[in-house]
Protein backbone atom coordinates (compact mmCIF):
# COMPACT_ATOMS: atom_id res chain seq x y z
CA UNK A 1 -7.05 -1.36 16.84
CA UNK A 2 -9.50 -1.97 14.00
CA UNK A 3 -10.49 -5.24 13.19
CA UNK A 4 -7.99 -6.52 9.67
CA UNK A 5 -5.31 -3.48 10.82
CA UNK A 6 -3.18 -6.14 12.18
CA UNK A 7 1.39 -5.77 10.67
CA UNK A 8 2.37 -8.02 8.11
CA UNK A 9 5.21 -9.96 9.90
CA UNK A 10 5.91 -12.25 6.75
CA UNK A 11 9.16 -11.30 5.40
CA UNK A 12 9.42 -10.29 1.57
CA UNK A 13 13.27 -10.77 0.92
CA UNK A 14 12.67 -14.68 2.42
CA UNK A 15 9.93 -15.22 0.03
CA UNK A 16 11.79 -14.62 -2.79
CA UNK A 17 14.79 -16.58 -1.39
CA UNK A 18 12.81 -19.25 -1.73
CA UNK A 19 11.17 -18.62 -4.92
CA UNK A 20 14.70 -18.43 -6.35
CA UNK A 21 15.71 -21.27 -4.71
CA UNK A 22 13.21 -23.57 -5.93
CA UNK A 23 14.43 -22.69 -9.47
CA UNK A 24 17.55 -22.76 -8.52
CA UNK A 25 17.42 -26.27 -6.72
CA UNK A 26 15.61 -27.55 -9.52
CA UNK A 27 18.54 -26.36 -12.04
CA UNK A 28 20.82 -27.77 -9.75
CA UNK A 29 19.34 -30.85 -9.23
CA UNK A 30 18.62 -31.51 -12.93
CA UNK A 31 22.44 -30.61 -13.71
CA UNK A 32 23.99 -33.28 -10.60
CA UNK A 33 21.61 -35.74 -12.71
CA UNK A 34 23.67 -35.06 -16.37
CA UNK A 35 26.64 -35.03 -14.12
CA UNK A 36 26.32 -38.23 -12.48
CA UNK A 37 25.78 -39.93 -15.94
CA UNK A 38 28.97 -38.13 -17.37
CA UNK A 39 31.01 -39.41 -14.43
CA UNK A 40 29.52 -42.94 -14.57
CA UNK A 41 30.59 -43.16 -18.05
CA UNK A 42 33.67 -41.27 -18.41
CA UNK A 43 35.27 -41.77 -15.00
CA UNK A 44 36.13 -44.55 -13.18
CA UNK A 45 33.64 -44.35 -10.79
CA UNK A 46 33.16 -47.38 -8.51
CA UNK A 47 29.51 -48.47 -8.74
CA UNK A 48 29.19 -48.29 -4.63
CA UNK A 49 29.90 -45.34 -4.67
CA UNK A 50 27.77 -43.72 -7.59
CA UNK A 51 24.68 -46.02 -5.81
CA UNK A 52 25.32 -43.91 -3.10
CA UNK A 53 25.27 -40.89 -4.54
CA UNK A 54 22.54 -41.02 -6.36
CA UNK A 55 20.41 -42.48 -3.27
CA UNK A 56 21.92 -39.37 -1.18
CA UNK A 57 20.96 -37.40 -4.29
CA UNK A 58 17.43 -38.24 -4.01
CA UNK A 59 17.29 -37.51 -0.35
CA UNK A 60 18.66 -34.35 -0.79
CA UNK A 61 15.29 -33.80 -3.35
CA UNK A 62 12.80 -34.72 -0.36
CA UNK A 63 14.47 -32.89 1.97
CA UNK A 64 14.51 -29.68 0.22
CA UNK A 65 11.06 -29.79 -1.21
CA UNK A 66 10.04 -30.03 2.26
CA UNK A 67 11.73 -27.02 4.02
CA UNK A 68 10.67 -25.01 1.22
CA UNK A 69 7.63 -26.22 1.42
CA UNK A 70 7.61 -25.53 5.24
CA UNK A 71 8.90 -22.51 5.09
CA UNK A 72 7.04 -20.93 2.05
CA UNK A 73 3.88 -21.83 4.75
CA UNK A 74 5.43 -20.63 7.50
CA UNK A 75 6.26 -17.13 6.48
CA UNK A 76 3.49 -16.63 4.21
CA UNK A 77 1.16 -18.00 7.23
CA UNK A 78 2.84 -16.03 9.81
CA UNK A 79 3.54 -19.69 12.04
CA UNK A 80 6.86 -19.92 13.48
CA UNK A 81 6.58 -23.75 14.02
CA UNK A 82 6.74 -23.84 10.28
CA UNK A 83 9.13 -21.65 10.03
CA UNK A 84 11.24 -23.71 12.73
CA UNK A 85 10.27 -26.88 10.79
CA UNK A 86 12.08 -25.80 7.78
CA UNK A 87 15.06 -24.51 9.46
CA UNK A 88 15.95 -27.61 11.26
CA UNK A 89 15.30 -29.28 7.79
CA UNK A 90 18.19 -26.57 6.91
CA UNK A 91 20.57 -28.56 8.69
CA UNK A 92 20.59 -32.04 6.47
CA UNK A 93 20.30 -30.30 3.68
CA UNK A 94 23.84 -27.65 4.37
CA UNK A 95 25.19 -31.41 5.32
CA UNK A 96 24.65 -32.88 1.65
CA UNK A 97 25.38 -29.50 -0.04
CA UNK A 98 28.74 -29.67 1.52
CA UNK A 99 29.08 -33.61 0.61
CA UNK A 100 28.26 -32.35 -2.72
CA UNK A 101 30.79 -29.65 -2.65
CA UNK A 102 33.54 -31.72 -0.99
CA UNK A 103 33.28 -35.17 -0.18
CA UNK A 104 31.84 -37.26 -3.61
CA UNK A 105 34.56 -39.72 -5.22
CA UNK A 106 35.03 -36.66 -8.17
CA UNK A 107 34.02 -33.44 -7.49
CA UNK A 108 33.89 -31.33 -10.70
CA UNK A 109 34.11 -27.66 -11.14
CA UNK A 110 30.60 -26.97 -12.00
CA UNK A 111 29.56 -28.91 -8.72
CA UNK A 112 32.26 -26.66 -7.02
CA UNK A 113 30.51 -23.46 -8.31
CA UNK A 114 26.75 -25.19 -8.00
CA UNK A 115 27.10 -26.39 -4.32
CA UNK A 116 28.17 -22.84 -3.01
CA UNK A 117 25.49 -20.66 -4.50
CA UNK A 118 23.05 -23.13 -3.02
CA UNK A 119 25.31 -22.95 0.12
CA UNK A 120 25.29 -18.97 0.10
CA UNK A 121 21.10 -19.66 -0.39
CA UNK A 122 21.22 -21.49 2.76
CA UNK A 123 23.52 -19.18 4.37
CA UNK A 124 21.17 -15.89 3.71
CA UNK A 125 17.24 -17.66 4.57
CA UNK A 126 19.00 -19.15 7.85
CA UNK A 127 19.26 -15.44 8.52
CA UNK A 128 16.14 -14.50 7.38
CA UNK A 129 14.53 -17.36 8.36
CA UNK A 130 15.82 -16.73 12.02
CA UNK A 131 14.94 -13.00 11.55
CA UNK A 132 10.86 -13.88 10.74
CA UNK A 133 10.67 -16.19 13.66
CA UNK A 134 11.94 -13.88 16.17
CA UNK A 135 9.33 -11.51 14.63
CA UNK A 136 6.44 -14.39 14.41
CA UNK A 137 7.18 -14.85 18.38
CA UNK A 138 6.86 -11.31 19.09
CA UNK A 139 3.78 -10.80 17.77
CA UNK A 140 0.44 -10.73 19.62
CA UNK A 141 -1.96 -13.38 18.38
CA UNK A 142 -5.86 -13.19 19.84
């Protein structure tokens, strides 16, 4: 085989998962934000409760920055331990997506409708992201 004639393994439709969902993360990040201050001064929220929140809130930031950080690399880099990085990070971050969709004090419509795209996000690069590992794995690296 010629020297550069190597396959691309990385995986097109997973790079543009993620590219959409770090718009869409961002959008739904920035709308929890307004929501959090509508609910803290329209509902009855207890205080506990909306401190906790907002600290789970700003977890669920790190912890998504980093898979797709981690798994931009990994696919676009052709590393599985990447790759494997960012779908273990996958795990927390279905957790607080379903807090998010079920388990806050008030759960509004829009976080309804916001938490289950993300959650149908997650659902399709777990697949994916499973999908370019296998294929990472398989491949012969010299």
């Amino acid at each position: 085989m010629a020297p550069g004639s190597q396959p691309i393994l990385s995986s097109t439709p997973l790079q543009v998962l993620f590219y959409l969902n770090s718009w869409y993360f961002a959008a739904f990040y920035l709308a929890e934000i307004l929501m959090f201050i509508y609910k803290g001064i329209l509902l009855p929220y207890p205080s506990d409760n909306l401190v906790l929140d907002v600290v789970l809130l700003l977890l669920f930031l790190g912890l998504e920055t980093l898979r797709i950080f981690y798994g931009w690399k990994g696919n676009l880099c052709e590393r599985s331990l990447a790759s494997c990085v960012s779908l273990f990070i996958l795990i927390p971050c279905v957790a607080l997506a379903v807090y998010y969709l079920l388990l806050q004090t008030f759960v509004l419509r829009l976080e309804l409708l916001l938490s289950a795209v993300l959650l149908c996000f997650y659902g399709l690069e777990f697949l994916l992201g499973l999908l370019s590992v296998s294929a990472f794995s398989r491949s012969k690296v010299y």
